[in-house]
N, C-alpha and C. Protein backbone atom coordinates (compact mmCIF):
# COMPACT_ATOMS: atom_id res chain seq x y z
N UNK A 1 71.24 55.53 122.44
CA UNK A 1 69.88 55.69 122.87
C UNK A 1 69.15 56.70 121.99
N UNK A 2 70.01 57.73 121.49
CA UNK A 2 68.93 58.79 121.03
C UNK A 2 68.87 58.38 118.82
N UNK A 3 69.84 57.61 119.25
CA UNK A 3 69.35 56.64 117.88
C UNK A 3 68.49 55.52 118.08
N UNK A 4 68.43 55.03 118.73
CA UNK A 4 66.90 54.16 119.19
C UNK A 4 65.47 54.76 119.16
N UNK A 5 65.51 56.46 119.30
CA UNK A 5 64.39 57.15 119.68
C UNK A 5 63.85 57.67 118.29
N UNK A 6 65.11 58.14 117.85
CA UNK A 6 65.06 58.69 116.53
C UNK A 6 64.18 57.45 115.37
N UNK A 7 65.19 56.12 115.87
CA UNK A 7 64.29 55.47 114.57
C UNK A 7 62.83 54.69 114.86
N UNK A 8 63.10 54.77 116.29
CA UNK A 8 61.31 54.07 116.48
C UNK A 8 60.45 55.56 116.03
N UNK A 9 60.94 56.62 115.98
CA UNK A 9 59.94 57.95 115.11
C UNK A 9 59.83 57.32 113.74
N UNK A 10 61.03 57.59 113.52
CA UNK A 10 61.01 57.10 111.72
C UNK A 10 60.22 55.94 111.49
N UNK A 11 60.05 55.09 112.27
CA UNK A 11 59.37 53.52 112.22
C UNK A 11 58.08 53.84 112.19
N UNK A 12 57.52 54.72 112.78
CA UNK A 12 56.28 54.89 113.23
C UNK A 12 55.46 54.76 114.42
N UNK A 13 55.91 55.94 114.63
CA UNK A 13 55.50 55.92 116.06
C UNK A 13 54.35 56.70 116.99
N UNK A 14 53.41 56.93 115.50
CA UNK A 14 52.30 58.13 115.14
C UNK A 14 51.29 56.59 116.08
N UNK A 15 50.61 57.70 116.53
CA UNK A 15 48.96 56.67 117.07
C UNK A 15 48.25 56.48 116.16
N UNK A 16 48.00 56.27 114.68
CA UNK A 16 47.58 56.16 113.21
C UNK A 16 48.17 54.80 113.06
N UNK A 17 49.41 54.30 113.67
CA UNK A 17 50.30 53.07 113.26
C UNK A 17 50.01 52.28 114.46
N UNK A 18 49.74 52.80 115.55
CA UNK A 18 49.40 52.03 116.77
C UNK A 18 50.67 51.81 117.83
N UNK A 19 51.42 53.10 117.58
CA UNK A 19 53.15 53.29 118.56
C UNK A 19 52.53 53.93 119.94
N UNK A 20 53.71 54.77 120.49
CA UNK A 20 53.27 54.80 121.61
C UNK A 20 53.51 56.65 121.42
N UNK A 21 52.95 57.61 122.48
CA UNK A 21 53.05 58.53 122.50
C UNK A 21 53.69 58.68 123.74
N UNK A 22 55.05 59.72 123.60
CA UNK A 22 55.90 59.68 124.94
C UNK A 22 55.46 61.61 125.34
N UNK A 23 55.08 61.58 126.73
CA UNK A 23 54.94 63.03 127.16
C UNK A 23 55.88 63.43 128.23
N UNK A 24 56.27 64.94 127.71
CA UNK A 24 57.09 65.32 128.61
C UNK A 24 56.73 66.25 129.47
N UNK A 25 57.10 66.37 130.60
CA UNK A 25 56.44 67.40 131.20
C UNK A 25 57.07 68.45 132.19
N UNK A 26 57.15 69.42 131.69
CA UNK A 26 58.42 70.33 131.97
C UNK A 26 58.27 71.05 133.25
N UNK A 27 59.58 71.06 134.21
CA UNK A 27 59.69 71.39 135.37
C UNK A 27 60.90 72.35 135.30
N UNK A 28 60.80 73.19 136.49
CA UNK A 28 61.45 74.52 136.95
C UNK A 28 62.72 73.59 137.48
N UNK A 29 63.70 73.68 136.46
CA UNK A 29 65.46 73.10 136.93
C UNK A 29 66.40 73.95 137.32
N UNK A 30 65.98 75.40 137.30
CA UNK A 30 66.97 76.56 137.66
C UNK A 30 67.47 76.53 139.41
N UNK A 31 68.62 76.43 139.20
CA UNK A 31 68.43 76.65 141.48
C UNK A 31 68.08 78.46 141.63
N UNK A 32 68.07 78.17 142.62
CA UNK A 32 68.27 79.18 143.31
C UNK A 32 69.29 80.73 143.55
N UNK A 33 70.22 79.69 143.58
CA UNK A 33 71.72 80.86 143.34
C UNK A 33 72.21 80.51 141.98
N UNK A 34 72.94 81.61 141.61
CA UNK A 34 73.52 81.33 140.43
C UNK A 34 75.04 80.56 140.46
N UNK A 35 74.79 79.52 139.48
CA UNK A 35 76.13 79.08 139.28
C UNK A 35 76.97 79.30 138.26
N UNK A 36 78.14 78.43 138.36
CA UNK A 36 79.52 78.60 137.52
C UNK A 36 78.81 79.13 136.07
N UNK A 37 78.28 77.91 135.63
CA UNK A 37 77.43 77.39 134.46
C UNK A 37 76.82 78.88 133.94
N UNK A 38 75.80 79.57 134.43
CA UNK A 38 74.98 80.58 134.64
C UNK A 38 76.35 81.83 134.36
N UNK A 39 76.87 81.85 135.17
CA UNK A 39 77.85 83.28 135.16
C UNK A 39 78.47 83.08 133.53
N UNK A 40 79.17 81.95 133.44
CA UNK A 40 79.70 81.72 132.43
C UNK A 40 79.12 82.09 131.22
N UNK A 41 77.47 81.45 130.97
CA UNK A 41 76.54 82.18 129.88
C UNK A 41 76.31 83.57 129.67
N UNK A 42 75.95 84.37 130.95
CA UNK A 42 76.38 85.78 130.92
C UNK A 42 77.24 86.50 130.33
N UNK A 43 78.64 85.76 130.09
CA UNK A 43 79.57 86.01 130.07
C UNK A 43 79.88 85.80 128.81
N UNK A 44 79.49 85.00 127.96
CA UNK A 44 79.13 84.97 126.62
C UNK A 44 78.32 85.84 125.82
N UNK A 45 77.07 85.71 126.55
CA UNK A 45 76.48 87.02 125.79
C UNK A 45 76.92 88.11 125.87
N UNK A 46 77.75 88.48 126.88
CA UNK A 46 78.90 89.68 127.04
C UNK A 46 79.51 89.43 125.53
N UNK A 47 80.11 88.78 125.60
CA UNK A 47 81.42 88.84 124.62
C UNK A 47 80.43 88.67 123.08
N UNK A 48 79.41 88.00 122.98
CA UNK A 48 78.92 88.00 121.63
C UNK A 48 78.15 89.35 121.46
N UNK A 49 77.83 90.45 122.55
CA UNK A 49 77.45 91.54 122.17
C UNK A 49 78.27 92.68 122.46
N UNK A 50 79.57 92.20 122.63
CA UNK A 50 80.63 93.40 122.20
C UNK A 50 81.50 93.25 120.93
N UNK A 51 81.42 91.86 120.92
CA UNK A 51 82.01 91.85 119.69
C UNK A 51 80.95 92.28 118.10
N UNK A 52 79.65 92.09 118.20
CA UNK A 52 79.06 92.41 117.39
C UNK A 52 78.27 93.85 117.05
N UNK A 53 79.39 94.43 118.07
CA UNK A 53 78.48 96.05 118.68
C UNK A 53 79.28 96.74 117.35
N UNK A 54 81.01 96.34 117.22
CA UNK A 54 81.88 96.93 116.19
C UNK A 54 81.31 96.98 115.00
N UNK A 55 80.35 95.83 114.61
CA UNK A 55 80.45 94.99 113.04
C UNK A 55 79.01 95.38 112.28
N UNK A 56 79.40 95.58 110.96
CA UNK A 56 77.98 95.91 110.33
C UNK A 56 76.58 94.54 110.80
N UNK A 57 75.48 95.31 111.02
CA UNK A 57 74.08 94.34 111.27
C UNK A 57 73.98 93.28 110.22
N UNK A 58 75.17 93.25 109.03
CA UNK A 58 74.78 91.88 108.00
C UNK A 58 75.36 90.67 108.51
N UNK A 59 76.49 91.02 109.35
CA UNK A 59 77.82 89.98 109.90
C UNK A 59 76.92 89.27 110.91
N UNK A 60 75.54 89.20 111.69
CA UNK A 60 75.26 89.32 112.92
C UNK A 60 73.66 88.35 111.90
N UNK A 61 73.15 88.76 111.09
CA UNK A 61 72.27 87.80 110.23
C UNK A 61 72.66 86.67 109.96
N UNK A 62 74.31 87.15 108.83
CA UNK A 62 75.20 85.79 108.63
C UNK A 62 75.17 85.07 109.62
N UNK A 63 76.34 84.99 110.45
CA UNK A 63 76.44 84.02 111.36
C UNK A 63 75.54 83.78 112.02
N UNK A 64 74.24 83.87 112.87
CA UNK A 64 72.89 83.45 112.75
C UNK A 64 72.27 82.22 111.73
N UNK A 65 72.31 82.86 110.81
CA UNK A 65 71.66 81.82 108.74
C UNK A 65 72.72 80.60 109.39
N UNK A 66 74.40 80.56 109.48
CA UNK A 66 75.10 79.40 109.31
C UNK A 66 75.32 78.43 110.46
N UNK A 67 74.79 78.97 111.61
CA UNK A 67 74.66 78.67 112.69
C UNK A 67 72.96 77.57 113.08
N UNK A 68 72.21 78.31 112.42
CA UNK A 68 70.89 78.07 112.15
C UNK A 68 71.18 76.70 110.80
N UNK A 69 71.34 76.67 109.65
CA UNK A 69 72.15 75.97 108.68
C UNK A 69 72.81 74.47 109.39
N UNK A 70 74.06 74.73 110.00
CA UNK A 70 74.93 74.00 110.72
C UNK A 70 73.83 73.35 111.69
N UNK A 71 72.80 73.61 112.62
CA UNK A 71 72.18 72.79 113.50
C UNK A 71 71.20 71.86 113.00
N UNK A 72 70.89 72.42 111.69
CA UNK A 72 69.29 71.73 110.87
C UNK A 72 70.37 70.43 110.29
N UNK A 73 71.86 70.83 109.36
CA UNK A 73 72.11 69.76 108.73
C UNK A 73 72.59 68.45 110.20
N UNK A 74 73.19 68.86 111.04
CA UNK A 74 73.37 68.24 112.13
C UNK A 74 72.22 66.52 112.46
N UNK A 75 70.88 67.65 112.57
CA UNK A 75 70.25 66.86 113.50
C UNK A 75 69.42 65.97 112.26
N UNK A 76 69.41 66.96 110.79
CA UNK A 76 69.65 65.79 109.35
C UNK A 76 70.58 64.74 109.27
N UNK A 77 71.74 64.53 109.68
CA UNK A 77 72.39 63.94 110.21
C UNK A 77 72.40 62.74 111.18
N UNK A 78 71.57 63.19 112.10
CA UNK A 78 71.97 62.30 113.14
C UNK A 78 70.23 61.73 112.85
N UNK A 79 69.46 61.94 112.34
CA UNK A 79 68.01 61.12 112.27
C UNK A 79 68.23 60.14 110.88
C-alpha cells in the first residue's frame, strides 16, 4: 500500500495534473495513563542520555548526521 501511495505521488498527483489531494487531520491519540509503550520511551531517553553524558559533544552530532543519513537514504529507497 505505501508503494501504491508513493507512486501515484511520483505519477502526479499535484492539482496542476488534475490528481487528487489527500488531507490529514490530526487528532489527540495519547490515553490517558501511561503505558508499557510510553515508560519504555522514557526509558530510552534514559539510557541515550547517560550514555552520552560520558562522551565528547562530537560522538552525539555523529550519530545524529548517520542516523539522520540512514533515514533520508531509506525513504530514497523505498519511493
Amino acid at each position: 500500500e505505501l508503494r501504491k501511495l508513493l507512486a501515484s505521488y511520483v505519477a502526479g498527483s499535484g492539482v496542476k495534473n488534475g490528481g487528487y489531494i489527500r488531507k490529514i487531520t490530526p487528532t489527540a491519540a495519547a490515553p490517558l495513563t501511561p503505558t508499557l509503550a510510553q515508560s519504555q520511551q522514557k526509558l530510552q531517553v534514559k539510557l541515550e542520555e547517560a550514555f552520552f553524558h560520558n562522551q565528547p559533544p562530537s560522538l552525539r552530532k555523529t550519530v545524529e548526521f548517520v542516523a539522520e543519513r540512514v533515514g533520508s537514504n531509506c525513504v530514497k529507497h523505498l519511493k
